[in-house]
Protein backbone atom coordinates (compact mmCIF):
# COMPACT_ATOMS: atom_id res chain seq x y z
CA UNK A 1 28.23 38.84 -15.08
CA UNK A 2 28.07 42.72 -15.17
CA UNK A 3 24.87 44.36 -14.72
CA UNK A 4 23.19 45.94 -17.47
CA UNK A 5 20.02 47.09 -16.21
CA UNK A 6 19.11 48.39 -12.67
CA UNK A 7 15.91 48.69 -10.69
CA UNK A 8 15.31 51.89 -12.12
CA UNK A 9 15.86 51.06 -15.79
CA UNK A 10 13.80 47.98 -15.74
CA UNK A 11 10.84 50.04 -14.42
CA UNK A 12 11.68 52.62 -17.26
CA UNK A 13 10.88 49.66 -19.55
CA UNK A 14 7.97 48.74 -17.92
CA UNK A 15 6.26 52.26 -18.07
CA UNK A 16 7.31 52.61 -21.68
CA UNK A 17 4.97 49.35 -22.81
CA UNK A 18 2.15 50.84 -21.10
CA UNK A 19 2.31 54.21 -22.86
CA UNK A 20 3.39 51.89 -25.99
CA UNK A 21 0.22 49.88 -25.74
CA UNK A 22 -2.19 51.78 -24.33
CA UNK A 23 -1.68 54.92 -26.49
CA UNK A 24 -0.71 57.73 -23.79
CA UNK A 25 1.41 58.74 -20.97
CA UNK A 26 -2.25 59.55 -19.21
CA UNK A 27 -3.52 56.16 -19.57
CA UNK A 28 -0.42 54.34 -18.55
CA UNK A 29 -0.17 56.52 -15.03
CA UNK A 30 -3.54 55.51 -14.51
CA UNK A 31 -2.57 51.76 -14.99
CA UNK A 32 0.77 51.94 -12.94
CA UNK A 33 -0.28 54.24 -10.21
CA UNK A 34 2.36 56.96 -10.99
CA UNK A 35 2.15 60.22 -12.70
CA UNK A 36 2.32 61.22 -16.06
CA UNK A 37 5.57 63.01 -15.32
CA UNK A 38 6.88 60.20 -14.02
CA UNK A 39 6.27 57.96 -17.02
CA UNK A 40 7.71 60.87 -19.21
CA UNK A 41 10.94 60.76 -17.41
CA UNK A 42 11.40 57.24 -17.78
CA UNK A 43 10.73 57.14 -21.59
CA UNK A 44 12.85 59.79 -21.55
CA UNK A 45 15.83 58.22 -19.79
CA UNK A 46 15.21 55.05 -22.07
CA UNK A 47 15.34 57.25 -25.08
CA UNK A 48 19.09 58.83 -23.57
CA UNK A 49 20.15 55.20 -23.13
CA UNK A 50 19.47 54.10 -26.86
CA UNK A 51 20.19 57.09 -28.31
CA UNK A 52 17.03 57.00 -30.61
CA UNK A 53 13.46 58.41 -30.39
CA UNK A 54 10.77 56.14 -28.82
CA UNK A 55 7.71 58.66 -29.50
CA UNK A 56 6.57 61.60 -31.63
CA UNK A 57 4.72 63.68 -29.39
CA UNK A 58 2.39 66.66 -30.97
CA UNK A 59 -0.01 68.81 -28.22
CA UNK A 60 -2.40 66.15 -28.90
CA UNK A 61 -1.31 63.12 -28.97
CA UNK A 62 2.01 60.56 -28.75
CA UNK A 63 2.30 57.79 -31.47
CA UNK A 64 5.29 55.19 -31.48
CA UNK A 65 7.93 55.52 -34.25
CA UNK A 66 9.46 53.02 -36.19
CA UNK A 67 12.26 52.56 -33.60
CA UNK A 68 9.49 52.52 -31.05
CA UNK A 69 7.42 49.79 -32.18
CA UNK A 70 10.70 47.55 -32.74
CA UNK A 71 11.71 48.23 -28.93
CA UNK A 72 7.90 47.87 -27.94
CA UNK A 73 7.61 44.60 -29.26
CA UNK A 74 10.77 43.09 -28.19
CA UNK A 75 10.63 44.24 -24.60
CA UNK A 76 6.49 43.12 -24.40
CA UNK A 77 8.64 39.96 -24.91
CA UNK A 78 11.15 39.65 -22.66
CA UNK A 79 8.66 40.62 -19.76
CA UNK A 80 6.49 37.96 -20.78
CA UNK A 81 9.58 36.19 -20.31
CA UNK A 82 10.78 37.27 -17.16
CA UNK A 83 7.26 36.56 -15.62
CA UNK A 84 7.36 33.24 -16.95
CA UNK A 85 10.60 32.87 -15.38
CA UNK A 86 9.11 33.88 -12.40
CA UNK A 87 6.33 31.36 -12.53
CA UNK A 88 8.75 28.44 -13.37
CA UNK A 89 11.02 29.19 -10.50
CA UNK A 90 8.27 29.29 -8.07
CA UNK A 91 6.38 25.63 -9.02
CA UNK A 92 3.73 27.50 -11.04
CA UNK A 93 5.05 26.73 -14.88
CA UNK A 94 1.94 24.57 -15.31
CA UNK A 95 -0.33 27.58 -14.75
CA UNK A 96 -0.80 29.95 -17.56
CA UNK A 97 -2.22 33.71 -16.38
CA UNK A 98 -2.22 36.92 -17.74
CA UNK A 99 -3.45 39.05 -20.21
CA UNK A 100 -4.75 37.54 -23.85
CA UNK A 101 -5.39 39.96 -26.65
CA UNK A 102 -7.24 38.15 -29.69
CA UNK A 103 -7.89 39.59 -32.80
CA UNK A 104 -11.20 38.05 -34.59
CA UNK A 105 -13.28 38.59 -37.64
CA UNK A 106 -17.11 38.36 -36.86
CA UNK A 107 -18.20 35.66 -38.25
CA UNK A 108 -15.62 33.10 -36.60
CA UNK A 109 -16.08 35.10 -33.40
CA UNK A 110 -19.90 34.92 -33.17
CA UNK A 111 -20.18 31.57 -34.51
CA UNK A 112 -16.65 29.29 -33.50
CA UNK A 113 -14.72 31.18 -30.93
CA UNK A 114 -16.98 33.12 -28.52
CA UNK A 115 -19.29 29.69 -27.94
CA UNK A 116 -15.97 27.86 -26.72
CA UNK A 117 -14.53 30.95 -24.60
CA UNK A 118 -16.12 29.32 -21.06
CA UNK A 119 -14.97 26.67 -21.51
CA UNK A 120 -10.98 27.91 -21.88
CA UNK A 121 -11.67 30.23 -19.10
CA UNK A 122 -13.02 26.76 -16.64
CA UNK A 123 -9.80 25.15 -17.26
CA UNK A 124 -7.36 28.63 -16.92
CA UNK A 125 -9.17 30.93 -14.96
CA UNK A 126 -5.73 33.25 -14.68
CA UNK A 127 -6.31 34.43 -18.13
CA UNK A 128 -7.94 37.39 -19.14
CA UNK A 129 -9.45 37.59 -22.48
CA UNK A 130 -9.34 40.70 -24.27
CA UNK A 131 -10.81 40.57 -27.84
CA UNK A 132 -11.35 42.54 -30.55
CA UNK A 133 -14.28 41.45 -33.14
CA UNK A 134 -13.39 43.25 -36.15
CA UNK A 135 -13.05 42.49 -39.99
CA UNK A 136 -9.70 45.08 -39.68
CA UNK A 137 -6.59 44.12 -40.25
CA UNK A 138 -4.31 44.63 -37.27
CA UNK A 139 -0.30 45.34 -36.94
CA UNK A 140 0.64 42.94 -34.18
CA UNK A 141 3.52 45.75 -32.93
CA UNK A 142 1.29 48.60 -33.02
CA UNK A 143 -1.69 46.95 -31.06
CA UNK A 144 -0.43 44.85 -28.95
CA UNK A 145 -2.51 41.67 -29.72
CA UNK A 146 -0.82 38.32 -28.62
CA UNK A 147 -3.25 36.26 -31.26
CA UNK A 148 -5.19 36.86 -34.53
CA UNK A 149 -7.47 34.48 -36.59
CA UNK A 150 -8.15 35.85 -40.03
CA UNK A 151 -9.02 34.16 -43.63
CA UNK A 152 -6.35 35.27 -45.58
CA UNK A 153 -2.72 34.65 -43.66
CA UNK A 154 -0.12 36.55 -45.86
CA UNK A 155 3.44 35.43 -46.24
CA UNK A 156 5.32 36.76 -43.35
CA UNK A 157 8.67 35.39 -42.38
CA UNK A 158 7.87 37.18 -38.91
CA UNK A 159 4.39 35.47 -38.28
CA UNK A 160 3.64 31.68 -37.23
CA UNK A 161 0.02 30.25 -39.27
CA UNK A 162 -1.88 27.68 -37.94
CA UNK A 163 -4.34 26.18 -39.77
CA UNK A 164 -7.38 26.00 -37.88
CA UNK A 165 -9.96 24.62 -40.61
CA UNK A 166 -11.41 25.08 -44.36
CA UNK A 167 -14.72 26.34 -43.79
CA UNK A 168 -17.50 25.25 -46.54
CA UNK A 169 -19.67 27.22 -48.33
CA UNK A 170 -23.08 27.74 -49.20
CA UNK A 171 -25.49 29.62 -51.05
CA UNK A 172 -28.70 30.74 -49.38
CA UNK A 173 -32.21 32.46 -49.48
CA UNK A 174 -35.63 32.77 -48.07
CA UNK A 175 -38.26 29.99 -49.08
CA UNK A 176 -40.11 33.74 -49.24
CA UNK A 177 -38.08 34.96 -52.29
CA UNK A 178 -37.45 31.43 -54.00
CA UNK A 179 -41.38 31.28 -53.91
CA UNK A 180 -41.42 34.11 -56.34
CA UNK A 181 -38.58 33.26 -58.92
CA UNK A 182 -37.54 29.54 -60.39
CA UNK A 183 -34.56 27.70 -58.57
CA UNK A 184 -31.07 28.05 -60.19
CA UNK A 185 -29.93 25.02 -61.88
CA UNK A 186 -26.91 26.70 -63.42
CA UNK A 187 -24.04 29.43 -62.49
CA UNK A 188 -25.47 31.32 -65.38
CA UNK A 189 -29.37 30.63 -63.66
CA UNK A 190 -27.92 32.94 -60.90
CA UNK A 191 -27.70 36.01 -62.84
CA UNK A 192 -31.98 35.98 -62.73
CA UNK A 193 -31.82 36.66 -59.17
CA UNK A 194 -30.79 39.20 -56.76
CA UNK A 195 -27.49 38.11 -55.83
CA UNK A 196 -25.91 40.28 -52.24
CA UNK A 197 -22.60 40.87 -52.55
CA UNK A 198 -19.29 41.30 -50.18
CA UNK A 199 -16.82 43.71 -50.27
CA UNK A 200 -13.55 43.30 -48.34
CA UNK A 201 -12.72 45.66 -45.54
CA UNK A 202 -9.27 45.81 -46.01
CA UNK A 203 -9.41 46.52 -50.08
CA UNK A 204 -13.24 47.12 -50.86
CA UNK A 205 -12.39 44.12 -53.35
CA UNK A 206 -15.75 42.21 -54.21
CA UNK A 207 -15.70 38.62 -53.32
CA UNK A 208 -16.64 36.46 -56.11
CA UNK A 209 -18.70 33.14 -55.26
CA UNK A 210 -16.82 30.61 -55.35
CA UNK A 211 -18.13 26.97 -56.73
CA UNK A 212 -16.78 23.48 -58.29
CA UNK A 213 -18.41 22.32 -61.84
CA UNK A 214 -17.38 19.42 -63.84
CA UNK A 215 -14.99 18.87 -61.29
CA UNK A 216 -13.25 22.24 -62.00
CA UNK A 217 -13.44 25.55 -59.32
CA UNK A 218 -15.49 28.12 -60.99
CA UNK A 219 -16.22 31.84 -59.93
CA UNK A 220 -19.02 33.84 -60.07
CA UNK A 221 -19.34 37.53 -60.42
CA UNK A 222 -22.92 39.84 -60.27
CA UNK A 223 -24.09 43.13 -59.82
CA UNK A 224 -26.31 43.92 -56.98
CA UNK A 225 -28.56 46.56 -55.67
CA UNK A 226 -27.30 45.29 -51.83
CA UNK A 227 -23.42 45.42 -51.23
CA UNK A 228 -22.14 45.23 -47.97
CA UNK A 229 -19.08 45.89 -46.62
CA UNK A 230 -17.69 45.16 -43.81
CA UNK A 231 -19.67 42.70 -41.53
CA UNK A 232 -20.55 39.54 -43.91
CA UNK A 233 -23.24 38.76 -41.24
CA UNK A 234 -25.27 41.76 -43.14
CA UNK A 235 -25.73 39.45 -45.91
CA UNK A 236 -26.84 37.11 -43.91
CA UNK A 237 -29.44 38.97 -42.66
CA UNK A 238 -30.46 40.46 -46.05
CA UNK A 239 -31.36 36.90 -47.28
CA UNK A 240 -33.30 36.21 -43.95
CA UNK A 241 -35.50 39.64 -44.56
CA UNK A 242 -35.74 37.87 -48.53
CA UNK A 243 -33.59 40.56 -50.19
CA UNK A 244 -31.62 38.14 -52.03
CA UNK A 245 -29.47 35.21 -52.55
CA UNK A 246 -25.76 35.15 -50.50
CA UNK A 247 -22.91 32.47 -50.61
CA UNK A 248 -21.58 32.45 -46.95
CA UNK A 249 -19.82 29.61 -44.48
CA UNK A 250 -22.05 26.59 -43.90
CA UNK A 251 -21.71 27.21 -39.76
CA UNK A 252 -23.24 31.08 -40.02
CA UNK A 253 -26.41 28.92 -41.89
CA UNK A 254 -26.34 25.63 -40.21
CA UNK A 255 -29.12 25.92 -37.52
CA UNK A 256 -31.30 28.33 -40.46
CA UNK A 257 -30.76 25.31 -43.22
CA UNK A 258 -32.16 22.85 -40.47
CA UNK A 259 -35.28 24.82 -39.49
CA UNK A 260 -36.16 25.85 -42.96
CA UNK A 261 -35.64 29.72 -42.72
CA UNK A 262 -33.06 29.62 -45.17
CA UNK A 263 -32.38 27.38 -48.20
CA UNK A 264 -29.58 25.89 -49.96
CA UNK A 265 -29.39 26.53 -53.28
CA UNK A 266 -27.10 25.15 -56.33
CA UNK A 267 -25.73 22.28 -53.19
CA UNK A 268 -24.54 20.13 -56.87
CA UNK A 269 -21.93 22.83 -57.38
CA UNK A 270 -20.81 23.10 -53.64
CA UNK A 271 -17.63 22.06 -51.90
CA UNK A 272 -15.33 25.17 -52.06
CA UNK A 273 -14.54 26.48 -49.20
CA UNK A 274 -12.03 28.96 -47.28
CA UNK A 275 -9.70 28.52 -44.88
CA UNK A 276 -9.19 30.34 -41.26
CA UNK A 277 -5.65 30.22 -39.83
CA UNK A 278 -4.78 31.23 -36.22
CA UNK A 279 -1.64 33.56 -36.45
CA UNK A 280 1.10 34.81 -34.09
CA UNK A 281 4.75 36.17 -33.93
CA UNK A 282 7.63 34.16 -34.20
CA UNK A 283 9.48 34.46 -30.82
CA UNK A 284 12.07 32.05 -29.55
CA UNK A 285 9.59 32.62 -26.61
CA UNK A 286 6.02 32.15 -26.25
CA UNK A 287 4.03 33.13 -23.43
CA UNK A 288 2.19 30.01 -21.71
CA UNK A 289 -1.03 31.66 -21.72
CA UNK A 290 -0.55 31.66 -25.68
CA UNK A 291 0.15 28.32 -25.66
CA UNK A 292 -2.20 27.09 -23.53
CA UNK A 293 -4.96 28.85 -26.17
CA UNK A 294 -3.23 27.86 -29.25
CA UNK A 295 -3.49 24.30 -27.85
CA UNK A 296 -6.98 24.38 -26.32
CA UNK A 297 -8.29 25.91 -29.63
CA UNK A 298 -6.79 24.01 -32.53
CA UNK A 299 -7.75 20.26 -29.88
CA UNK A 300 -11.54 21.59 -30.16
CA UNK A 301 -11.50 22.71 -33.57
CA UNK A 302 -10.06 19.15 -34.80
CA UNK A 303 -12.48 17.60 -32.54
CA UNK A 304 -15.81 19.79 -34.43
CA UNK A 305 -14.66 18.77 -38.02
């Protein structure tokens, strides 16, 4: 077999998906132990080998290009792979380690994943959790994240969904502000009180309500003098304070519902709920720290519902 890569190229690679993913020649020195210079030359000797440009630099800044993200991604990969390799010809294949970016929206982070994080890290203590709690939308290419968990999973012939579970929801307020105003027997009952509203981060879209009457899935619409946007856990905390009435996921409430600082309302027309998926790239090869958390999290999920 004739070689296609030396010593000197596969280090080239390796300096290139440091700058790639963390955003500068600076910052990937720093992280290797070389020089700047030295990880310019070698994304400059890739870019002679492939003929194509890897980075647009300005004075300011570098960003990938379109060619760059593609070669990013795909050699993040067969690193991954190489290390595994590694692992599995030295008796370690049964121990995942490494680095594990995860992408989460707040309210599954705070109140689902974060809670079950020790327990992941007791039984692989070679993996290092990075994670990002944000409502954004990420680019798996252009931030390097291994995992995301989001609401809405879009079809994408280059992504892998898992469904994790269908979350319920609820509609809630203070015992405070109910004192003051007659309990909603009716959708149309809810247009009496202050209902909060939800707009999405990604398309400042309002979230209708969402309910089931007569057996049929209804939606419900208001005006509001509180929107948030966002963080849904602001509505949660408006109702708390007695601003309002918010339909949220049962496990944000739970705990509130049982103690009596919050209180269900309309619970006849519940049972709609929606669903959080676990997503990641299709790859003929996946990381076994990836797998280990894709199998550790969907196990204790099933086992909660």
């Amino acid at each position: 077999m004739q070689r296609q890569f030396d010593d000197l190229m596969l280090g080239s690679i390796e300096l290139f998906c440091l700058a790639g993913e963390l955003g500068g020649f600076t910052a990937a020195a720093t992280a290797a132990g070389v020089t700047p210079a030295a990880v310019s030359r070698s994304v400059a000797r890739l870019e002679a080998r492939l003929g194509v440009r890897l980075f647009v630099r300005t004075t300011r800044n570098i960003r990938l290009t379109e060619a760059g993200k593609v070669y990013l991604d795909q050699s993040r990969q067969a690193l991954a792979q190489f290390a595994e390799a590694e692992q599995m010809a030295t008796g370690q294949q049964g121990r995942a380690a490494g680095r594990l970016r995860i992408s989460v929206p707040t309210t599954y982070a705070h109140y689902r994943l974060l809670p079950l994080l020790p327990a992941f890290h007791r039984e692989h203590p070679d993996v290092l959790l990075d994670l990002h709690i944000s409502n954004r939308n990420i680019a798996f290419a252009d931030d390097a994240f291994d995992l995301a968990i989001r609401v809405r999973a879009q079809a994408d012939s280059t992504m892998i969904v898992r469904h994790l579970e269908d979350a319920a929801l609820v509609v809630i307020a203070s015992p405070a502000y109910m004192e003051r105003r007659r309990a909603p027997q009716t959708l149309a009952d809810l247009a009496t009180l202050e209902c909060i509203q939800f707009d999405l981060p990604s398309s400042g879209r309002r979230i209708p309500w969402l309910f089931r009457e007569n057996g049929d899935d209804a939606e419900f619409e208001a005006e509001s003098a509180f929107t948030v946007g966002e963080d849904v856990l602001g509505g949660v905390t408006l109702a708390r304070a007695g601003a309002g009435v918010f339909q949220t996921y049962r496990f944000i409430v739970e705990q509130d519902l049982t103690d009596g600082t919050l209180i269900e309302l309309l619970p006849e027309l519940g049972g709609r709920s929606r669903p959080f998926n676990l997503l990641y790239p299709h790859s003929r090869f996946v990381p076994l720290r990836v797998r280990a958390f894709i199998d550790f999290l969907t196990a204790r999920v099933a086992a909660d519902r």
